[in-house]
N, C-alpha and C. Protein backbone atom coordinates (compact mmCIF):
# COMPACT_ATOMS: atom_id res chain seq x y z
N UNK A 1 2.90 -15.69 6.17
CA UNK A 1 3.21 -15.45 4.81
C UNK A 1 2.01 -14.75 4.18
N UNK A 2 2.20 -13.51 3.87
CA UNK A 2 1.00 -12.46 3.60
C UNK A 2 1.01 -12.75 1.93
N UNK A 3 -0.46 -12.52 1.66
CA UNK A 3 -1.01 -12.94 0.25
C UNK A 3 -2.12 -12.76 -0.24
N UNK A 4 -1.67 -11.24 -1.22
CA UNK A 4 -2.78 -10.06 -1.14
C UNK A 4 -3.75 -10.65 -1.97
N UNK A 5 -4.84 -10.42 -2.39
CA UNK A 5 -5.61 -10.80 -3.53
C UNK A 5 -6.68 -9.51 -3.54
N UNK A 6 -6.93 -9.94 -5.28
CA UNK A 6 -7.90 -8.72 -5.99
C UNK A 6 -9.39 -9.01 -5.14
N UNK A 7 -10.12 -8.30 -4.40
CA UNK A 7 -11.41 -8.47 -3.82
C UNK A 7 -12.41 -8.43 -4.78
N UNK A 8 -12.32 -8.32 -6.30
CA UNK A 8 -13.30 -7.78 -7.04
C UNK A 8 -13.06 -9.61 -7.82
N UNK A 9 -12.19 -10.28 -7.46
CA UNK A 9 -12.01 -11.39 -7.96
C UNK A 9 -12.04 -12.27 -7.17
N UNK A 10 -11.50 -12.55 -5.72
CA UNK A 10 -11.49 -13.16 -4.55
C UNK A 10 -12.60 -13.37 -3.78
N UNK A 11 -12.88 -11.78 -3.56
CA UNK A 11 -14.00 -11.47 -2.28
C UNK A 11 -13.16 -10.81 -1.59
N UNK A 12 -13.79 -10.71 -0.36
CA UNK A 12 -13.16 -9.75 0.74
C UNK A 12 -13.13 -10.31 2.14
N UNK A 13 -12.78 -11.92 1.58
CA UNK A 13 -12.91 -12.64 3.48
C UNK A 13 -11.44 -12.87 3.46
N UNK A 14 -10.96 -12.64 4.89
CA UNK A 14 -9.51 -12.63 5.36
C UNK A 14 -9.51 -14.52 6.00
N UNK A 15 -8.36 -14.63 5.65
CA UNK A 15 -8.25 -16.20 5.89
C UNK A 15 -6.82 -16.52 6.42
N UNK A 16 -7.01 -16.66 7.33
CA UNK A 16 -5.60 -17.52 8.29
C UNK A 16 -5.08 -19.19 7.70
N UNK A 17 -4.27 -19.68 7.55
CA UNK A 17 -4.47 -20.81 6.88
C UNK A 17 -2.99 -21.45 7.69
N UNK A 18 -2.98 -22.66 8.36
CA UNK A 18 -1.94 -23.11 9.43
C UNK A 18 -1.12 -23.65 8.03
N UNK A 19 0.11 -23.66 8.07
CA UNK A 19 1.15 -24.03 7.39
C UNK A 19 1.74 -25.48 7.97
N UNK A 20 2.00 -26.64 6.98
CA UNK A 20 3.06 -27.31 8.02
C UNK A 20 4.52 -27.19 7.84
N UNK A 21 5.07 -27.65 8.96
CA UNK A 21 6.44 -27.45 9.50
C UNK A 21 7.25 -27.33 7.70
N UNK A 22 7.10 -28.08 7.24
CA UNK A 22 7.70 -28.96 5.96
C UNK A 22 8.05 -27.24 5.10
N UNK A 23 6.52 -27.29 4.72
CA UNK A 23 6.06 -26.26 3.52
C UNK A 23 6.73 -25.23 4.32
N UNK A 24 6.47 -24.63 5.80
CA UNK A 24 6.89 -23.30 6.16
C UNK A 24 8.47 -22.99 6.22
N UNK A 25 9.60 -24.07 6.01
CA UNK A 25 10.74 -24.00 6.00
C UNK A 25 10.96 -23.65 4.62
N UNK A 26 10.42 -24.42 3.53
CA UNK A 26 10.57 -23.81 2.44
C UNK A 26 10.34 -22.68 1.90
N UNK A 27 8.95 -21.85 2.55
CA UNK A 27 8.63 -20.61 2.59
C UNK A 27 9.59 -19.58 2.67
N UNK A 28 10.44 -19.91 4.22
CA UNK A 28 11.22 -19.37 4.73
C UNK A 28 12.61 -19.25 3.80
N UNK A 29 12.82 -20.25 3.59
CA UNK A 29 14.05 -20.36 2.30
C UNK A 29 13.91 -19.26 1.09
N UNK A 30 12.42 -19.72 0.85
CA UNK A 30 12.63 -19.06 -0.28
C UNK A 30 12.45 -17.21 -0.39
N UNK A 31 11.79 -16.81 0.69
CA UNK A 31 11.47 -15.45 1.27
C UNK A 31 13.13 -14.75 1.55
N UNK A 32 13.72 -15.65 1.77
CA UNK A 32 14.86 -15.14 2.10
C UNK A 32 15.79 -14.38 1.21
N UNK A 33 15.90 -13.07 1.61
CA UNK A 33 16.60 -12.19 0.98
C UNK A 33 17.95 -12.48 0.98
N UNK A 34 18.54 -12.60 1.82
CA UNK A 34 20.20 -12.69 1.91
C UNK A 34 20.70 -14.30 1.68
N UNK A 35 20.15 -15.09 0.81
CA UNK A 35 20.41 -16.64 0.73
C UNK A 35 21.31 -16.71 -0.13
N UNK A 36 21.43 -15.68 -1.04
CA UNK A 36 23.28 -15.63 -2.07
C UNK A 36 24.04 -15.29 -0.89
N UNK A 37 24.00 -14.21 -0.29
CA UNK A 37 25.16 -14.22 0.92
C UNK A 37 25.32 -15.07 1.49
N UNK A 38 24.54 -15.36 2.02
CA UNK A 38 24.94 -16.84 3.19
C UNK A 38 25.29 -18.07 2.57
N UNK A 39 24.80 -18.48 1.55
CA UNK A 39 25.39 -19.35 0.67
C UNK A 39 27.30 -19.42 0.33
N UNK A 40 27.63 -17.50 0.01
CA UNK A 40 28.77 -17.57 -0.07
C UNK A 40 29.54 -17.35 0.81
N UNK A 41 28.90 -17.63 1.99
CA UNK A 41 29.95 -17.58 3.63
C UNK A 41 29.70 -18.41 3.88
N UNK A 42 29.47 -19.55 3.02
CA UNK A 42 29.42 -21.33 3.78
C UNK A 42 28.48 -21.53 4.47
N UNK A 43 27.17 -20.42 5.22
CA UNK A 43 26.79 -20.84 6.67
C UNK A 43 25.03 -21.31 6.22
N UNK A 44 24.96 -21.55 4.35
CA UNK A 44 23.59 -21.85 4.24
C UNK A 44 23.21 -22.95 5.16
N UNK A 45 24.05 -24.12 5.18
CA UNK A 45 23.29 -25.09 6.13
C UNK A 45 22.84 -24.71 7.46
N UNK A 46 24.04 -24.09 8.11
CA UNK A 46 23.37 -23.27 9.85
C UNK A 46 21.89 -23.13 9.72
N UNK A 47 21.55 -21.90 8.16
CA UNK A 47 20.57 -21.23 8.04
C UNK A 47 19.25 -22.54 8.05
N UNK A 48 19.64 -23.25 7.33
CA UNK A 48 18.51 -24.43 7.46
C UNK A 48 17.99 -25.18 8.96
N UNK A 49 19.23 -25.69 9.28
CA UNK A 49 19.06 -26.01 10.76
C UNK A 49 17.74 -24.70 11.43
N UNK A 50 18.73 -23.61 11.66
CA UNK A 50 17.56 -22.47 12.79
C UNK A 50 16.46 -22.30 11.98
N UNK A 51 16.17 -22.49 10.63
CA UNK A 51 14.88 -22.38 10.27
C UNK A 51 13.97 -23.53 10.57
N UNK A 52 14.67 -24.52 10.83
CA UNK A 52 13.90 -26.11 11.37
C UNK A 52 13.42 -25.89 12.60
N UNK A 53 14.60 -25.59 13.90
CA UNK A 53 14.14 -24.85 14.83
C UNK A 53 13.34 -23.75 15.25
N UNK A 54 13.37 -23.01 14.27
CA UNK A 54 12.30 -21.84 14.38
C UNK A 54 10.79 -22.63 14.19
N UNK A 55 10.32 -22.93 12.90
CA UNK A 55 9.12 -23.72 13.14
C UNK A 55 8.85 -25.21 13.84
N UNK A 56 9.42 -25.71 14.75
CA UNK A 56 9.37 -26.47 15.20
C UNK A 56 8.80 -25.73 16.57
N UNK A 57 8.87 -24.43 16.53
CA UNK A 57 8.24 -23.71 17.90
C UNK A 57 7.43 -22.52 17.91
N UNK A 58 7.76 -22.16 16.46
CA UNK A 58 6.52 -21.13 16.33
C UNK A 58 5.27 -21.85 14.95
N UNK A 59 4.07 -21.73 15.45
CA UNK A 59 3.67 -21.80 14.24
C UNK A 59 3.80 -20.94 12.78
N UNK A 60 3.60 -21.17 11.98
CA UNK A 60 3.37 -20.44 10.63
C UNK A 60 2.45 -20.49 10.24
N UNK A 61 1.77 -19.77 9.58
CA UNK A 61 0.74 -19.47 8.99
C UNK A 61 0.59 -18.48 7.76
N UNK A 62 -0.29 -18.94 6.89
CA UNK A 62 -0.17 -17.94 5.53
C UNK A 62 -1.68 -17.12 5.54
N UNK A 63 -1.29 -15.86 4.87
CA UNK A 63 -2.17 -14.97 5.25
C UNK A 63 -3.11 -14.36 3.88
N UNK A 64 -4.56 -14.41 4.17
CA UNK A 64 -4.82 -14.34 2.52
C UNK A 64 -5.62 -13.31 2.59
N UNK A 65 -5.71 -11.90 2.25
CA UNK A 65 -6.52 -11.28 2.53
C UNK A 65 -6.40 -9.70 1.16
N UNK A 66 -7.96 -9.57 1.12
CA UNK A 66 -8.21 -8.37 0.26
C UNK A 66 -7.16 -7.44 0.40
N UNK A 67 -6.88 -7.26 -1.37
CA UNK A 67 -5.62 -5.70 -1.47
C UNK A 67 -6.74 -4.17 -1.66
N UNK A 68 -6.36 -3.47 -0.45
CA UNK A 68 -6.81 -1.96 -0.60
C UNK A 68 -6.98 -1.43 1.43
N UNK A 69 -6.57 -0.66 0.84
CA UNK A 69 -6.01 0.06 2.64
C UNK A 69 -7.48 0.08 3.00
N UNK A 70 -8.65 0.09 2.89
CA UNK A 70 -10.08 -0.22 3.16
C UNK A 70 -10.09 -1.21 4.18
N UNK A 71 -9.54 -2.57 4.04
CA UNK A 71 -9.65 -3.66 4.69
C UNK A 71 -8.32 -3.70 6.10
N UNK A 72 -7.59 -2.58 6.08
CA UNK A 72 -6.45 -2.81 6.86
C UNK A 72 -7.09 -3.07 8.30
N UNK A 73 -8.08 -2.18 8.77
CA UNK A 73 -7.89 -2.61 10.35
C UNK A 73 -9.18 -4.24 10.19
N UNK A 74 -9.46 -4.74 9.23
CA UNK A 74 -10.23 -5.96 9.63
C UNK A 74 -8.75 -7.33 9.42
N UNK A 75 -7.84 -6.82 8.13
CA UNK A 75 -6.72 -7.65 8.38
C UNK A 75 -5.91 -7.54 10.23
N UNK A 76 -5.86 -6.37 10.66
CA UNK A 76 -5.54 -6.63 11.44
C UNK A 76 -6.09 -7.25 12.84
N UNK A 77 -7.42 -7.38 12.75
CA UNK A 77 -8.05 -7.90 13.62
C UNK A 77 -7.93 -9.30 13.66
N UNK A 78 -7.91 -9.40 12.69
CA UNK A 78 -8.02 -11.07 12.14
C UNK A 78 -6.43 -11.54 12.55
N UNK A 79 -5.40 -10.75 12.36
CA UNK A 79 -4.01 -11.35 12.89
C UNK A 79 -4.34 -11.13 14.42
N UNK A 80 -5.00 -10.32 14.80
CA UNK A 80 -4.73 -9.81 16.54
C UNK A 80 -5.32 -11.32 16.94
N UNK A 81 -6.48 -11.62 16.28
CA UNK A 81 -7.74 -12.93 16.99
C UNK A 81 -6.86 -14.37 16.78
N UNK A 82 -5.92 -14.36 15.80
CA UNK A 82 -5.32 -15.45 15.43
C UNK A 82 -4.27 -15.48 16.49
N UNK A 83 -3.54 -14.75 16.78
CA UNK A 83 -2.01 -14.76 17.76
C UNK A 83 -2.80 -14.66 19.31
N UNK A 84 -3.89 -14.24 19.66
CA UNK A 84 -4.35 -14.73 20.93
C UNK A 84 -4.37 -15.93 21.21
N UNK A 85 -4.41 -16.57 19.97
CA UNK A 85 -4.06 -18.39 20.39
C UNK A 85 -3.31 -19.11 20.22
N UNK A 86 -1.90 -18.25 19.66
CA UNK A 86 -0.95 -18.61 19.93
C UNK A 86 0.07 -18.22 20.77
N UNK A 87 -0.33 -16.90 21.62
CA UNK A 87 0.97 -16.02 22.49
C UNK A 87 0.42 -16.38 23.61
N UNK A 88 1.06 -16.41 24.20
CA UNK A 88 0.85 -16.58 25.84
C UNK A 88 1.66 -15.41 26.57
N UNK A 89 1.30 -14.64 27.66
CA UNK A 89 1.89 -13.83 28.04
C UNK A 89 2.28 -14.65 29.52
């Protein structure tokens, strides 16, 4: 869950932050674009269920890092260093 902030107010340190199961379903709920649709095809509950399942096996994590294309390849380093410890090939 990406979450830009002003660097002239923040700083400019990128921060990984582990989510739990709980909070990241709600995340997920609420991120969700199509939740009037699915609501009106009956299948919101399904949607809850596979979102339980989904973090029950992937972690989540929220992402806090300086806004300005300056910082892009250190945000991305910082996701590359974080998912090395969670992917397994």
């Amino acid at each position: 869950m990406p979450e830009r902030r002003d660097p002239a107010v923040w700083g400019t340190d990128i921060e990984i932050i582990p989510v739990s199961r709980r909070d990241a379903v709600i995340e997920l709920i609420r991120q969700s674009f199509a939740a009037p649709i699915l609501h009106a095809m009956g299948v919101a509950p399904e949607r809850l269920i596979k979102l339980s399942q989904i973090v029950q096996r992937i972690p989540v994590r929220r992402l806090l890092y300086p806004n300005g294309m300056s910082y892009l390849s250190q945000v991305c380093d910082a996701i590359q260093a974080d998912c090395s410890g969670v992917i397994s090939v």
